[in-house]
C-alpha atoms as a PDB file:
ATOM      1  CA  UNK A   1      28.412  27.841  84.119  1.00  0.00           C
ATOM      2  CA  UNK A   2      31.687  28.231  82.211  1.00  0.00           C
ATOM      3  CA  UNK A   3      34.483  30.110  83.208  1.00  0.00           C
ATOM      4  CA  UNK A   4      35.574  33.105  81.981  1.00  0.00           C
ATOM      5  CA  UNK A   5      36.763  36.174  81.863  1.00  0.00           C
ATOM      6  CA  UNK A   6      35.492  39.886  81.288  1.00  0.00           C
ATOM      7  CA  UNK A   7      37.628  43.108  80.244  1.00  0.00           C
ATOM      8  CA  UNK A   8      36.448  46.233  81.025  1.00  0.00           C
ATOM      9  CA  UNK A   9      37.451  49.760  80.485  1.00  0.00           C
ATOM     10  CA  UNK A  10      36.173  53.221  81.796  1.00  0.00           C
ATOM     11  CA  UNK A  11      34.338  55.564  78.821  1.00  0.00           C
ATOM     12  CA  UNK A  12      37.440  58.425  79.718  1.00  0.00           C
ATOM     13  CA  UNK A  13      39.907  55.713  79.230  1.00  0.00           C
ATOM     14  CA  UNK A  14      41.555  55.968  82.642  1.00  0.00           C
ATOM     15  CA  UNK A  15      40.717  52.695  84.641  1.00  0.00           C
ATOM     16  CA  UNK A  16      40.594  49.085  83.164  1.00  0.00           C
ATOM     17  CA  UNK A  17      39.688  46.119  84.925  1.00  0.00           C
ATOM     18  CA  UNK A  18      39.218  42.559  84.125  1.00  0.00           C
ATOM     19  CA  UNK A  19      37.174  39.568  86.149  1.00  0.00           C
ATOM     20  CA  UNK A  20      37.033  35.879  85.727  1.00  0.00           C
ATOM     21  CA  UNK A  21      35.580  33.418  87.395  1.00  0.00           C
ATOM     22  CA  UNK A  22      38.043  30.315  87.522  1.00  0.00           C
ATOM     23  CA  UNK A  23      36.010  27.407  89.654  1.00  0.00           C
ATOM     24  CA  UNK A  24      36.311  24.662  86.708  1.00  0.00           C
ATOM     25  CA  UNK A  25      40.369  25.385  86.109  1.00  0.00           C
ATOM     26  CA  UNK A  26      40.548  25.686  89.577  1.00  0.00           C
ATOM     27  CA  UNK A  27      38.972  22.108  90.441  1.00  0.00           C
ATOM     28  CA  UNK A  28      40.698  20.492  87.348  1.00  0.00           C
ATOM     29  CA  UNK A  29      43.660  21.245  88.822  1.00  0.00           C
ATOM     30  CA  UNK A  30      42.835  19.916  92.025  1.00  0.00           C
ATOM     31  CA  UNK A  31      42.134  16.709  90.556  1.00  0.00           C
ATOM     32  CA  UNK A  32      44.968  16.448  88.508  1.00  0.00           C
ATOM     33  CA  UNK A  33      47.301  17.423  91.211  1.00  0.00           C
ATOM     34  CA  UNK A  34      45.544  16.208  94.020  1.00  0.00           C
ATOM     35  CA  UNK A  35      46.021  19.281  96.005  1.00  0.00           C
ATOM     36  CA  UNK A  36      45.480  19.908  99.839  1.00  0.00           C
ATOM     37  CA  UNK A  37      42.874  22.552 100.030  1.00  0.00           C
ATOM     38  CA  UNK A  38      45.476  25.201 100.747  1.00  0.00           C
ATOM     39  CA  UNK A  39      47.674  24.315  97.939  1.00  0.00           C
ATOM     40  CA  UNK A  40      44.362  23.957  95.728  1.00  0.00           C
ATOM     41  CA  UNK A  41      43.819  27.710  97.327  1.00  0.00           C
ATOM     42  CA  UNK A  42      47.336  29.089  96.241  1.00  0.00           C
ATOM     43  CA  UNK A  43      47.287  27.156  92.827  1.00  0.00           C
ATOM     44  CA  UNK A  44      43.961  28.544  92.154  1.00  0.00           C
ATOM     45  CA  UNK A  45      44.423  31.958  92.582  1.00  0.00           C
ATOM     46  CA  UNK A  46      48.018  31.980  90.641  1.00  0.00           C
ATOM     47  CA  UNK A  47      46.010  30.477  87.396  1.00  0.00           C
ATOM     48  CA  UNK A  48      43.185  33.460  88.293  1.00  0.00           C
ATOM     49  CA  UNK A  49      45.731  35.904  88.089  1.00  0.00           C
ATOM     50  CA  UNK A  50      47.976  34.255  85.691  1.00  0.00           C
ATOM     51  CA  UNK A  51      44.558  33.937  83.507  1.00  0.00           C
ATOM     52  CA  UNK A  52      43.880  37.507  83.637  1.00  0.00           C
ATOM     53  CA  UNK A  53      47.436  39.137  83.110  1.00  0.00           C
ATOM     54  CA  UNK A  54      48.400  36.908  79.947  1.00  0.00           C
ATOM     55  CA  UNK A  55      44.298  37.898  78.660  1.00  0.00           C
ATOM     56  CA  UNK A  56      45.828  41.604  78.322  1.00  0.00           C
ATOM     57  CA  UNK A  57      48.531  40.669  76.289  1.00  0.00           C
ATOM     58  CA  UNK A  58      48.840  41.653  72.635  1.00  0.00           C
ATOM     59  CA  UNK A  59      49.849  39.321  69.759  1.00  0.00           C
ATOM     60  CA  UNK A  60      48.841  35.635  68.819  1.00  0.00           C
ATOM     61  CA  UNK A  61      50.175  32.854  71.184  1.00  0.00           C
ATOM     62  CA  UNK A  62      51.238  35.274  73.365  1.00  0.00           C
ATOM     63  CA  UNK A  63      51.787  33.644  76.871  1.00  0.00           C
ATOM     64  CA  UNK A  64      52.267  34.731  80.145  1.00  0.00           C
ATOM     65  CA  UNK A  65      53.972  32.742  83.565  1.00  0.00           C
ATOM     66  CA  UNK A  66      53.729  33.706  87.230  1.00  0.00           C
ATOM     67  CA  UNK A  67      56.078  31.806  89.296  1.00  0.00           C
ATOM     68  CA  UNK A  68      55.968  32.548  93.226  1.00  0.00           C
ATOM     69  CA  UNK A  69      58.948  30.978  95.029  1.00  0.00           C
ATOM     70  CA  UNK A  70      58.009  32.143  98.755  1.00  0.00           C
ATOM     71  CA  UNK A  71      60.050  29.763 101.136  1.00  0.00           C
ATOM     72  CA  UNK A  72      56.859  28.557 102.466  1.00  0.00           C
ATOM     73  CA  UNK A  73      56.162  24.827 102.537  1.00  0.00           C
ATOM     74  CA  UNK A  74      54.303  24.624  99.495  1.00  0.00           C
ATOM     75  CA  UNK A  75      57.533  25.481  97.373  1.00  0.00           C
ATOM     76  CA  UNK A  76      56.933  26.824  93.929  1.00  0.00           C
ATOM     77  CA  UNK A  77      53.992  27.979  92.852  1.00  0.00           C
ATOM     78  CA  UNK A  78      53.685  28.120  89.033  1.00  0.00           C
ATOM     79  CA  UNK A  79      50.806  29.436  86.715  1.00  0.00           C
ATOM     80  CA  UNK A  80      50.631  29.859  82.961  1.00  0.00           C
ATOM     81  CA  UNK A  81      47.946  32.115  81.318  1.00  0.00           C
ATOM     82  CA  UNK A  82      46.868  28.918  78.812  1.00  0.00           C
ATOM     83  CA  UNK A  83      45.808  27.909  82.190  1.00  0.00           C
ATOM     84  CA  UNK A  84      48.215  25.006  83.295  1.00  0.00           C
ATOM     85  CA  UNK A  85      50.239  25.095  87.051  1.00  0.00           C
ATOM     86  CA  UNK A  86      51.168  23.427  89.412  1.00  0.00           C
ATOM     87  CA  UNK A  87      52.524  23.340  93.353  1.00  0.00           C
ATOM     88  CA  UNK A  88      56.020  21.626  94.149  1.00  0.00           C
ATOM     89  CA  UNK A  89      54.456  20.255  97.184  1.00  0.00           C
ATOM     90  CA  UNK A  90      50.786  19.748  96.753  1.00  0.00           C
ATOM     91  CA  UNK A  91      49.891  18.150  99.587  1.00  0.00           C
ATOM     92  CA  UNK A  92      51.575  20.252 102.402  1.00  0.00           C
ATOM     93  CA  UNK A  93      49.075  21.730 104.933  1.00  0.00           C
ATOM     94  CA  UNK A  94      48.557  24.253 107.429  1.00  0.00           C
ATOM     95  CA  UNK A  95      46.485  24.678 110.421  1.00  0.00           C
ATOM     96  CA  UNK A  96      43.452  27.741 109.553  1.00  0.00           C
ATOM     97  CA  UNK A  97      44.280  30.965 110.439  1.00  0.00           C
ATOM     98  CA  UNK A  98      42.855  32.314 113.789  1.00  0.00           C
ATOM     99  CA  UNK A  99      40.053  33.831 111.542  1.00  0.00           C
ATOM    100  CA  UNK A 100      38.941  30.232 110.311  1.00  0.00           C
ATOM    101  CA  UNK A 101      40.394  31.148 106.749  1.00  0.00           C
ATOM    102  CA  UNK A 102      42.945  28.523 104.520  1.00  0.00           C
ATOM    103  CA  UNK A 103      46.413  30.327 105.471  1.00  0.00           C
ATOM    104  CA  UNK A 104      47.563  30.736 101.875  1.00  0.00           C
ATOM    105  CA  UNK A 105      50.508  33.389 103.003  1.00  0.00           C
ATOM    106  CA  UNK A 106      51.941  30.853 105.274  1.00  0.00           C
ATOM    107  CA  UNK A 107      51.474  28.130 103.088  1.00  0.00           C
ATOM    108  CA  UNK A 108      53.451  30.549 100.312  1.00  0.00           C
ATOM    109  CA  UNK A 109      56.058  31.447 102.215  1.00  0.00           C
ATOM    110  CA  UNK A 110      57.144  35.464 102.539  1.00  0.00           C
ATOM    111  CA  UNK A 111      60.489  35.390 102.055  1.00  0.00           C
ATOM    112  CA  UNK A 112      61.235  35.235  98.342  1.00  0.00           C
ATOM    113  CA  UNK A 113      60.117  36.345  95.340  1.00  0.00           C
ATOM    114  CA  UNK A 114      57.264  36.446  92.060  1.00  0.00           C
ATOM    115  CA  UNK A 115      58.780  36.522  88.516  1.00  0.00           C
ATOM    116  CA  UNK A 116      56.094  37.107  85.252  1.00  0.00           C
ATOM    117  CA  UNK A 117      57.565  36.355  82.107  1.00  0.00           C
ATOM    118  CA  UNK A 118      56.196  37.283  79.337  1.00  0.00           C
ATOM    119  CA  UNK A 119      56.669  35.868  76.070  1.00  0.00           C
ATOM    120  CA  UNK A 120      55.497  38.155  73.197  1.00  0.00           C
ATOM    121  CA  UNK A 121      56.987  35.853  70.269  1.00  0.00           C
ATOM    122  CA  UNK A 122      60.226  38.412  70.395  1.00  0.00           C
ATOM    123  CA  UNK A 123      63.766  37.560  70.378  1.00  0.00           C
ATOM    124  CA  UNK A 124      63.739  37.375  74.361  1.00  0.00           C
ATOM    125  CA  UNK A 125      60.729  37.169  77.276  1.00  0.00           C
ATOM    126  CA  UNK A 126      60.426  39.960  79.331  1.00  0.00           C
ATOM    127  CA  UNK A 127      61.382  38.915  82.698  1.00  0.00           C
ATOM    128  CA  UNK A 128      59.925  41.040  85.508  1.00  0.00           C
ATOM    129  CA  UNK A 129      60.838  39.785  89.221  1.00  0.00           C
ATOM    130  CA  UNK A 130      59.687  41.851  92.566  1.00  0.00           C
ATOM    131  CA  UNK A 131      60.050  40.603  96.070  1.00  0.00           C
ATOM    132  CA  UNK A 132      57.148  38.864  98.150  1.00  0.00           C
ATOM    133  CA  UNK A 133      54.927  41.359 100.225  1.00  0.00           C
ATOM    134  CA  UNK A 134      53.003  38.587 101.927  1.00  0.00           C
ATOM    135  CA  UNK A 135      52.524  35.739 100.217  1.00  0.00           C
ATOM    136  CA  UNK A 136      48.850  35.870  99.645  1.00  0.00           C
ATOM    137  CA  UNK A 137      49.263  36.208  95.798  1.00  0.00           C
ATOM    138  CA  UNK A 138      46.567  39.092  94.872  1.00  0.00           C
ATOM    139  CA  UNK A 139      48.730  41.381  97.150  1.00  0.00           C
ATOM    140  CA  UNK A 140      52.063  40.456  95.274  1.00  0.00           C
ATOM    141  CA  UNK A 141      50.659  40.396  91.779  1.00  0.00           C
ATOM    142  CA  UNK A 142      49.093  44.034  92.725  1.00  0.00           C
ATOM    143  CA  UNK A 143      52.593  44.963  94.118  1.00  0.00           C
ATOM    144  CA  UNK A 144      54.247  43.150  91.149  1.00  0.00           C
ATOM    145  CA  UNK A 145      52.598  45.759  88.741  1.00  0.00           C
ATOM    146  CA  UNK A 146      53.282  48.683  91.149  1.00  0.00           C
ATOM    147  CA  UNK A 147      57.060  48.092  91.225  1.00  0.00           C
ATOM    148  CA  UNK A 148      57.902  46.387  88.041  1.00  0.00           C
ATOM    149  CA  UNK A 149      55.479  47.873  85.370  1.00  0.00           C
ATOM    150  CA  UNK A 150      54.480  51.262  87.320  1.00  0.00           C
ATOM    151  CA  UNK A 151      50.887  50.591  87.016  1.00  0.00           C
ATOM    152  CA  UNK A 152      48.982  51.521  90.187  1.00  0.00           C
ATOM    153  CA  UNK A 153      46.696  47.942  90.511  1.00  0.00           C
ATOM    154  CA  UNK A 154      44.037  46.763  92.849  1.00  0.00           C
ATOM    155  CA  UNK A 155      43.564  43.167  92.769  1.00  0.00           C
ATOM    156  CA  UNK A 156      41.929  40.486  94.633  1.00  0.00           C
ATOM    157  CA  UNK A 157      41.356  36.889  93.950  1.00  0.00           C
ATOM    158  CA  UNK A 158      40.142  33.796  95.914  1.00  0.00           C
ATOM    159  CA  UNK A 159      38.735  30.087  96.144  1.00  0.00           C
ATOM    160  CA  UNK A 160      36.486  28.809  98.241  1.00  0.00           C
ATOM    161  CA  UNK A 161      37.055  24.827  98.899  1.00  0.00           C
ATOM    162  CA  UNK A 162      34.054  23.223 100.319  1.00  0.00           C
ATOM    163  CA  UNK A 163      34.246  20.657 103.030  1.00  0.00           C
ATOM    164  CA  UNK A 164      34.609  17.668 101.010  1.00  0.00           C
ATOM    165  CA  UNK A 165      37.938  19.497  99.479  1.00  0.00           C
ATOM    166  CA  UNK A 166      36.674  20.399  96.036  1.00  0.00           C
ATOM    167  CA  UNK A 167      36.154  23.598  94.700  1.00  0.00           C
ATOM    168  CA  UNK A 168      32.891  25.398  95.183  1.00  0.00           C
ATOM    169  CA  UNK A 169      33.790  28.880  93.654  1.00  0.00           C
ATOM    170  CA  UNK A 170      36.857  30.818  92.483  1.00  0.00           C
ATOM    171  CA  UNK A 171      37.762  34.098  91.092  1.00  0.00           C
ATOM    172  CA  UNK A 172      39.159  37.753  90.920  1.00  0.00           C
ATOM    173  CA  UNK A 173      39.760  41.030  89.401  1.00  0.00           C
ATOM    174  CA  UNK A 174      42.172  43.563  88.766  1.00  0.00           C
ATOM    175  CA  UNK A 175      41.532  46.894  88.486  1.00  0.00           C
ATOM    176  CA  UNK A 176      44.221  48.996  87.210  1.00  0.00           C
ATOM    177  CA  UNK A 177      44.836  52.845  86.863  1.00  0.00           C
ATOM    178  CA  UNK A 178      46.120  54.691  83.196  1.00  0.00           C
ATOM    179  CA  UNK A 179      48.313  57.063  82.851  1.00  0.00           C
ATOM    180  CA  UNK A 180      46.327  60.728  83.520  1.00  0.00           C
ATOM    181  CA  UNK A 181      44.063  58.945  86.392  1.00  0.00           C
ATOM    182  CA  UNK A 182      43.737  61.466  89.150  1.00  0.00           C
ATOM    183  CA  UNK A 183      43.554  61.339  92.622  1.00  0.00           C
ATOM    184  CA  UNK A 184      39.288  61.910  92.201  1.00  0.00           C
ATOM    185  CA  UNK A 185      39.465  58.819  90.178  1.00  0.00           C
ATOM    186  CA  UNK A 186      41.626  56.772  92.502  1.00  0.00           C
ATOM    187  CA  UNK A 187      38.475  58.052  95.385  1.00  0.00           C
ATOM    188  CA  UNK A 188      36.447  56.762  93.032  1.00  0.00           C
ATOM    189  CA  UNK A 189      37.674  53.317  92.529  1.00  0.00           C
END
């Protein structure tokens, strides 16, 4: 299967959401990058999210760019929404976490920052930049919307690389609140 993503939005209007799955992008880049499974990790979920946020936009050849500079040893992490990235250093490791999971947040970094830039064909890109909350990318692009764009967001997003370093699945969602959502509707969701 393909990827791709799906847009959704609630019959009263108040919550939209979108999901892709990303595992071909994902692996592509991999291979063209020759990734370490973390960095295939954090480059994979940036183009998820990337992927997702420049889908919303309005306009033709509208574009979208989510750079992550988090200190961590993986340097600059860079996605655009016509699904191209890349890692500054994209073979730096780290040991698994004590739960047996990649350590994407350390690999990140949590000291520093994620910019989105927007470019809606105008005379200048929006530029939105927000400071780190962990490094594990869903949790930053979720605080990202919070801060910069006041939009109360849930988002997750993830890749699974198998043992033999390639990617077996990869994804997310983001599930974001409209103006007039409620506190019942936030339950809800």
């Amino acid at each position: 299967m393909s990827d791709y993503i799906v847009r959704a939005i609630s019959t009263d209007g108040l919550v939209q959401a979108a999901a892709i799955c990303s595992r071909g992008i994902t692996e592509r880049a991999r291979q063209i990058h020759h990734t370490s499974p973390v960095a295939t990790a954090a480059l994979g979920r940036a183009l998820a999210g990337a992927s997702m946020m420049g889908n919303a936009l309005k306009g033709q050849g509208a574009s979208l760019t989510l750079q992550i500079k988090g200190g961590g040893p993986l340097g600059t992490v860079l996605a655009v929404s016509d699904v191209r990235g890349y890692v500054a250093n994209p073979q730096a490791d780290l040991p698994l976490r004590d739960d047996g999971k990649l350590d994407v947040g350390g690999a990140v970094g949590a000291e520093g920052t994620i910019t989105v830039i927007k470019d809606l064909h105008m005379k200048e890109p929006y530029v939105g930049t927000v400071d780190l909350l962990g490094g594990e990318i869903a949790e930053d692009i979720a605080g990202y919307f919070v801060e910069s764009e006041q939009i109360p967001t849930a988002c997750a997003l993830g890749v699974l690389v198998d043992r033999d370093h390639s990617v077996k699945a990869a994804g997310g969602y983001l599930i974001q609140l409209m103006p007039g959502a409620g506190e019942d509707t936030i339950a809800k969701v």
